[in-house]
N, C-alpha and C. Protein backbone atom coordinates (compact mmCIF):
# COMPACT_ATOMS: atom_id res chain seq x y z
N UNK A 1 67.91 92.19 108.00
CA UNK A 1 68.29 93.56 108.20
C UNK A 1 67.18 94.26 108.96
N UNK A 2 67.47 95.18 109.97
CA UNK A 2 66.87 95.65 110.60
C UNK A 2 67.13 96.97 111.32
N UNK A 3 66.05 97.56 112.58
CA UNK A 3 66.48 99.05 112.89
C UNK A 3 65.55 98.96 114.25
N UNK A 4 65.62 99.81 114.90
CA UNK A 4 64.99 99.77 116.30
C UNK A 4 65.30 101.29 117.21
N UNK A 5 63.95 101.54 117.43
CA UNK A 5 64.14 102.79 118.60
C UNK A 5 63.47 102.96 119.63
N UNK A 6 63.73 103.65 120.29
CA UNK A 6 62.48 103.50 121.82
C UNK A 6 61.91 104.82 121.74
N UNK A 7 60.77 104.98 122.54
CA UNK A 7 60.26 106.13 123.05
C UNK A 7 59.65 106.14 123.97
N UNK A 8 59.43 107.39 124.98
CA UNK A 8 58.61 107.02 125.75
C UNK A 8 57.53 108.63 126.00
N UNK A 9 56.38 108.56 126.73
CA UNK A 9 55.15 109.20 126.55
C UNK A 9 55.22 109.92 127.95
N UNK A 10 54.60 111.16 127.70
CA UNK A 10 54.95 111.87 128.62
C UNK A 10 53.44 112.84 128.76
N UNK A 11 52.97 113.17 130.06
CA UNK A 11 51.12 113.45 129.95
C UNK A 11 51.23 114.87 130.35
N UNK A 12 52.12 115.78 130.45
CA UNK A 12 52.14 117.10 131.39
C UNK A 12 52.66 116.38 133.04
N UNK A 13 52.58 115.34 133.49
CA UNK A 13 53.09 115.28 134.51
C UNK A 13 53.78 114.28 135.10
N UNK A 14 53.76 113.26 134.03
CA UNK A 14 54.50 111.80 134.46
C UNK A 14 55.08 111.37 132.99
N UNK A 15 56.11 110.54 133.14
CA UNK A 15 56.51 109.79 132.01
C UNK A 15 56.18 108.50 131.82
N UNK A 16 55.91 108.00 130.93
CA UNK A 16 55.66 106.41 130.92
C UNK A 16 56.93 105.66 130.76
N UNK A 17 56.30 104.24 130.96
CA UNK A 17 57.49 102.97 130.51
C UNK A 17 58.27 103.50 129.28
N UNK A 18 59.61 103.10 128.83
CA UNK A 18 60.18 103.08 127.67
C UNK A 18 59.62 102.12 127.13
N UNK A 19 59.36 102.15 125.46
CA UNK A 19 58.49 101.38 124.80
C UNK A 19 59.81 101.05 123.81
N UNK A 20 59.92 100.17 123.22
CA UNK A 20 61.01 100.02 121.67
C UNK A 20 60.15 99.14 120.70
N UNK A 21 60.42 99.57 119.78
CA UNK A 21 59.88 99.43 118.50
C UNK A 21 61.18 99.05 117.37
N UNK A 22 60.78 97.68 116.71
CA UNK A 22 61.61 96.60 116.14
C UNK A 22 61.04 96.33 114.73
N UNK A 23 62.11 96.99 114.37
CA UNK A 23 61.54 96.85 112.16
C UNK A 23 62.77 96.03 111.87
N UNK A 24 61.86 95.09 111.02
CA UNK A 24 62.44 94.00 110.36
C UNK A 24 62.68 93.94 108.61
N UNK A 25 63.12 94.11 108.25
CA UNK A 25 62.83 93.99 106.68
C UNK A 25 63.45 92.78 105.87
N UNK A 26 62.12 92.06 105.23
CA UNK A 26 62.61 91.00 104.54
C UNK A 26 62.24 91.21 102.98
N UNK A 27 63.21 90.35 102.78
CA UNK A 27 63.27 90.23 101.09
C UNK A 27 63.89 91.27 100.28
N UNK A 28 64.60 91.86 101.05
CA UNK A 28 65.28 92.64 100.53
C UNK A 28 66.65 92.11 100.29
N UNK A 29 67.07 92.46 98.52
CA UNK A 29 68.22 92.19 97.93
C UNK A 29 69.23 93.44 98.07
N UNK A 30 70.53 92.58 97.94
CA UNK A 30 71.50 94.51 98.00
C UNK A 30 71.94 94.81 96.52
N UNK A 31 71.66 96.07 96.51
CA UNK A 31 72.17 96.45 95.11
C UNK A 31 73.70 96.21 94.64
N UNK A 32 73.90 96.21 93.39
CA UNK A 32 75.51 95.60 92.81
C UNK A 32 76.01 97.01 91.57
N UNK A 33 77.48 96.87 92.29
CA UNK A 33 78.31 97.62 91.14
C UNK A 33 79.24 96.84 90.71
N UNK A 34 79.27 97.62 89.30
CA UNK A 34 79.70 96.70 88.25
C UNK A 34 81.27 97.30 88.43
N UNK A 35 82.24 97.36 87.96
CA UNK A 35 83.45 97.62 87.80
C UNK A 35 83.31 98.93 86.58
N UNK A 36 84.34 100.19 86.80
CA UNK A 36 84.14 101.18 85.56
C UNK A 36 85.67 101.95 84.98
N UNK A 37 85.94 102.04 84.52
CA UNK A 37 87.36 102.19 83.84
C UNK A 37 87.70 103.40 82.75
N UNK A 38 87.63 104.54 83.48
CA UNK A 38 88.03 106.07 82.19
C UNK A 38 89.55 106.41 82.52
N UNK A 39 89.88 106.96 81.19
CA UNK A 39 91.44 107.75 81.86
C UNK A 39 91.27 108.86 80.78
N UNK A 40 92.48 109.57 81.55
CA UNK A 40 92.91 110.81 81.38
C UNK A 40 94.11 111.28 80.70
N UNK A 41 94.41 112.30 79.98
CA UNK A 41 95.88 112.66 79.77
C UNK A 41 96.41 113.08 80.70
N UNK A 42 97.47 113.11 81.14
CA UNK A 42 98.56 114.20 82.20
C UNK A 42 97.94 115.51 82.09
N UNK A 43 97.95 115.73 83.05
CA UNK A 43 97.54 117.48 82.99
C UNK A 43 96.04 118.33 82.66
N UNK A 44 95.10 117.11 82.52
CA UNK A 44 93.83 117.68 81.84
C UNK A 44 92.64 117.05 82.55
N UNK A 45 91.96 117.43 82.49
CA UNK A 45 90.58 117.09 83.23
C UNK A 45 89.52 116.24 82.38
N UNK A 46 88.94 114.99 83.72
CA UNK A 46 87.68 113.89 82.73
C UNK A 46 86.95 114.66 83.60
N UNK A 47 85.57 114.71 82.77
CA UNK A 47 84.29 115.10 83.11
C UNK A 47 83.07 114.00 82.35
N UNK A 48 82.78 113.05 83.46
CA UNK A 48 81.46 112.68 83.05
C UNK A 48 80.11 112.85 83.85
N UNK A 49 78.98 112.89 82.89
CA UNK A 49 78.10 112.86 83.21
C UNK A 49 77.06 112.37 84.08
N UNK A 50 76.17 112.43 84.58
CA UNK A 50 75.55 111.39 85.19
C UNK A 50 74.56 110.76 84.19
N UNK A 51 74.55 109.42 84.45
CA UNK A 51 74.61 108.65 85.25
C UNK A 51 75.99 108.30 85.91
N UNK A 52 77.05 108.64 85.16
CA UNK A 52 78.64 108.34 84.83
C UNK A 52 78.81 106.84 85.84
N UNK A 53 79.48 106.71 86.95
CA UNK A 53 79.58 105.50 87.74
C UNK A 53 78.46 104.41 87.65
N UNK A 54 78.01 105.60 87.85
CA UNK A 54 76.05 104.31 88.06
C UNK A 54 75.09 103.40 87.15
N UNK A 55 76.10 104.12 85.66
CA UNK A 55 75.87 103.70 84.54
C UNK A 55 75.08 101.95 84.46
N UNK A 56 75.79 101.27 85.26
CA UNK A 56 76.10 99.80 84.69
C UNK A 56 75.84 98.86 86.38
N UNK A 57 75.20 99.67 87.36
CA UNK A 57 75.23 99.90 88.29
C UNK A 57 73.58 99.17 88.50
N UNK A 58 73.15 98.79 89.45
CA UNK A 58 71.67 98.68 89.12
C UNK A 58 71.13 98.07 91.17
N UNK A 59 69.49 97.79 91.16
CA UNK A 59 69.25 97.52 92.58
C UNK A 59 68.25 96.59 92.19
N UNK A 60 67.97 95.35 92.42
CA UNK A 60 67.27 94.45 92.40
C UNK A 60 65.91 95.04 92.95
N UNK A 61 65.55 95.78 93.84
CA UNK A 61 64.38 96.35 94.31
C UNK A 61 64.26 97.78 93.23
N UNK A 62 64.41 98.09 92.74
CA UNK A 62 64.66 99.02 91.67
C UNK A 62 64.89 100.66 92.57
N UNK A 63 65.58 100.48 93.97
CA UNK A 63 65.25 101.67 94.64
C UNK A 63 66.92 102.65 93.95
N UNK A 64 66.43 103.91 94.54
CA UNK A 64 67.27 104.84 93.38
C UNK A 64 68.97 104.79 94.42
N UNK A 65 69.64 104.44 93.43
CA UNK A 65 71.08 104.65 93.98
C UNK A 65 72.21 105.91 94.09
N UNK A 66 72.67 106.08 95.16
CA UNK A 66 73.47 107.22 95.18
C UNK A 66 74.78 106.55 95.34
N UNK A 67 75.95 107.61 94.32
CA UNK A 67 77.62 107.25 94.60
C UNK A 67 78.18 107.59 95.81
N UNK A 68 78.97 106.87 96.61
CA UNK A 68 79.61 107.15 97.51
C UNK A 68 81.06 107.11 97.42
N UNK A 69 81.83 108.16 97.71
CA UNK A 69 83.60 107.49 97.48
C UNK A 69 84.22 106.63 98.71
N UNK A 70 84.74 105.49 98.79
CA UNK A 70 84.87 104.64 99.39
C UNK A 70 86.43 104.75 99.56
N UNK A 71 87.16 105.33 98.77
CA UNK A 71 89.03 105.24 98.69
C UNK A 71 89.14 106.20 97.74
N UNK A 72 89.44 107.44 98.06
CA UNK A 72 90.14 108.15 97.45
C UNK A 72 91.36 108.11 96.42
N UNK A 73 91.86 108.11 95.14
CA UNK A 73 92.59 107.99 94.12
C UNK A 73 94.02 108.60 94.94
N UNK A 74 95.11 107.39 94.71
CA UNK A 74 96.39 107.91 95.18
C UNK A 74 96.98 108.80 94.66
N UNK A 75 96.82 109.11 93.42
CA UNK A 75 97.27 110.80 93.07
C UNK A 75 96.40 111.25 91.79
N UNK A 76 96.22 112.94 92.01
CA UNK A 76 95.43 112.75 91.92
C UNK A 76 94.71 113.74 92.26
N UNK A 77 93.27 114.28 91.96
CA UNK A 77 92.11 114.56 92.84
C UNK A 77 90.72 114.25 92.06
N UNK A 78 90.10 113.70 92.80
CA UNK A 78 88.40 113.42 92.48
C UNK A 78 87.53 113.96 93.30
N UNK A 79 86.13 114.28 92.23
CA UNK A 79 85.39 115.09 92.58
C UNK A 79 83.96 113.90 91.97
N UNK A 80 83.65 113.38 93.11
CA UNK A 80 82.48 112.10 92.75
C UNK A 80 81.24 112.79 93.43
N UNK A 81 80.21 113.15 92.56
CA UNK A 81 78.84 113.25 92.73
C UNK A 81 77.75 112.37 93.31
N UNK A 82 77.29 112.64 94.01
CA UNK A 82 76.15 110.72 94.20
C UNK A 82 75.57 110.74 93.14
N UNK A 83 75.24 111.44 92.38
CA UNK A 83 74.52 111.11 90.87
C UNK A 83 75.13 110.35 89.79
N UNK A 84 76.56 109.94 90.74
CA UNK A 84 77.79 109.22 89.44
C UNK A 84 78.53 109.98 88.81
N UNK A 85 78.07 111.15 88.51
CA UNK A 85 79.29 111.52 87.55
C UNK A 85 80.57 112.58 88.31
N UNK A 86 81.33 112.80 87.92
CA UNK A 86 82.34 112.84 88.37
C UNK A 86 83.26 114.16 87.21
C-alpha cells in the first residue's frame, strides 16, 4: 500500500524540475469487522451508544477506527455515527 505526490520549487523567478515523492508502507495489517445484529419494534426508535458498531470491531495496528455506512437499510432510516453508535 502506498501514496505519491509531486512538487515542484519555485525561487521568485524560475520553477524547478517536478520532483515526486513515493511512500510505501509495509507491514501494515487491515482492520476487521465483526458482524452486529439489534432490532427494533415497529414504530419506535434504537439508540446505541458508542462504541455501538465498533464494539467487537478491532485493528491489528491498534490505530483508532471510524464507522462508515456502506448500504443504507431498505426501509427504514439510519443515523450511523463514526463513533459506532447509531
Amino acid at each position: 500500500m502506498g501514496d505519491s505526490f509531486s512538487y515542484e520549487e519555485y525561487d521568485g523567478q524560475n520553477d524547478s524540475n517536478v520532483a515526486t515523492v513515493s511512500i510505501n508502507l509495509y507491514g501494515q495489517s487491515q482492520p476487521y469487522a465483526q458482524m452486529d445484529s439489534y432490532s427494533v419494534l415497529h414504530d419506535h426508535t434504537l439508540n446505541v451508544a458508542a462504541p455501538g458498531v465498533l464494539s467487537n470491531d478491532g485493528d491489528p495496528n491498534h490505530l483508532h477506527l471510524t464507522a462508515v455506512l456502506e448500504t443504507p437499510p431498505s426501509t427504514g432510516s439510519l443515523t450511523l455515527n463514526s463513533d459506532g453508535s447509531l
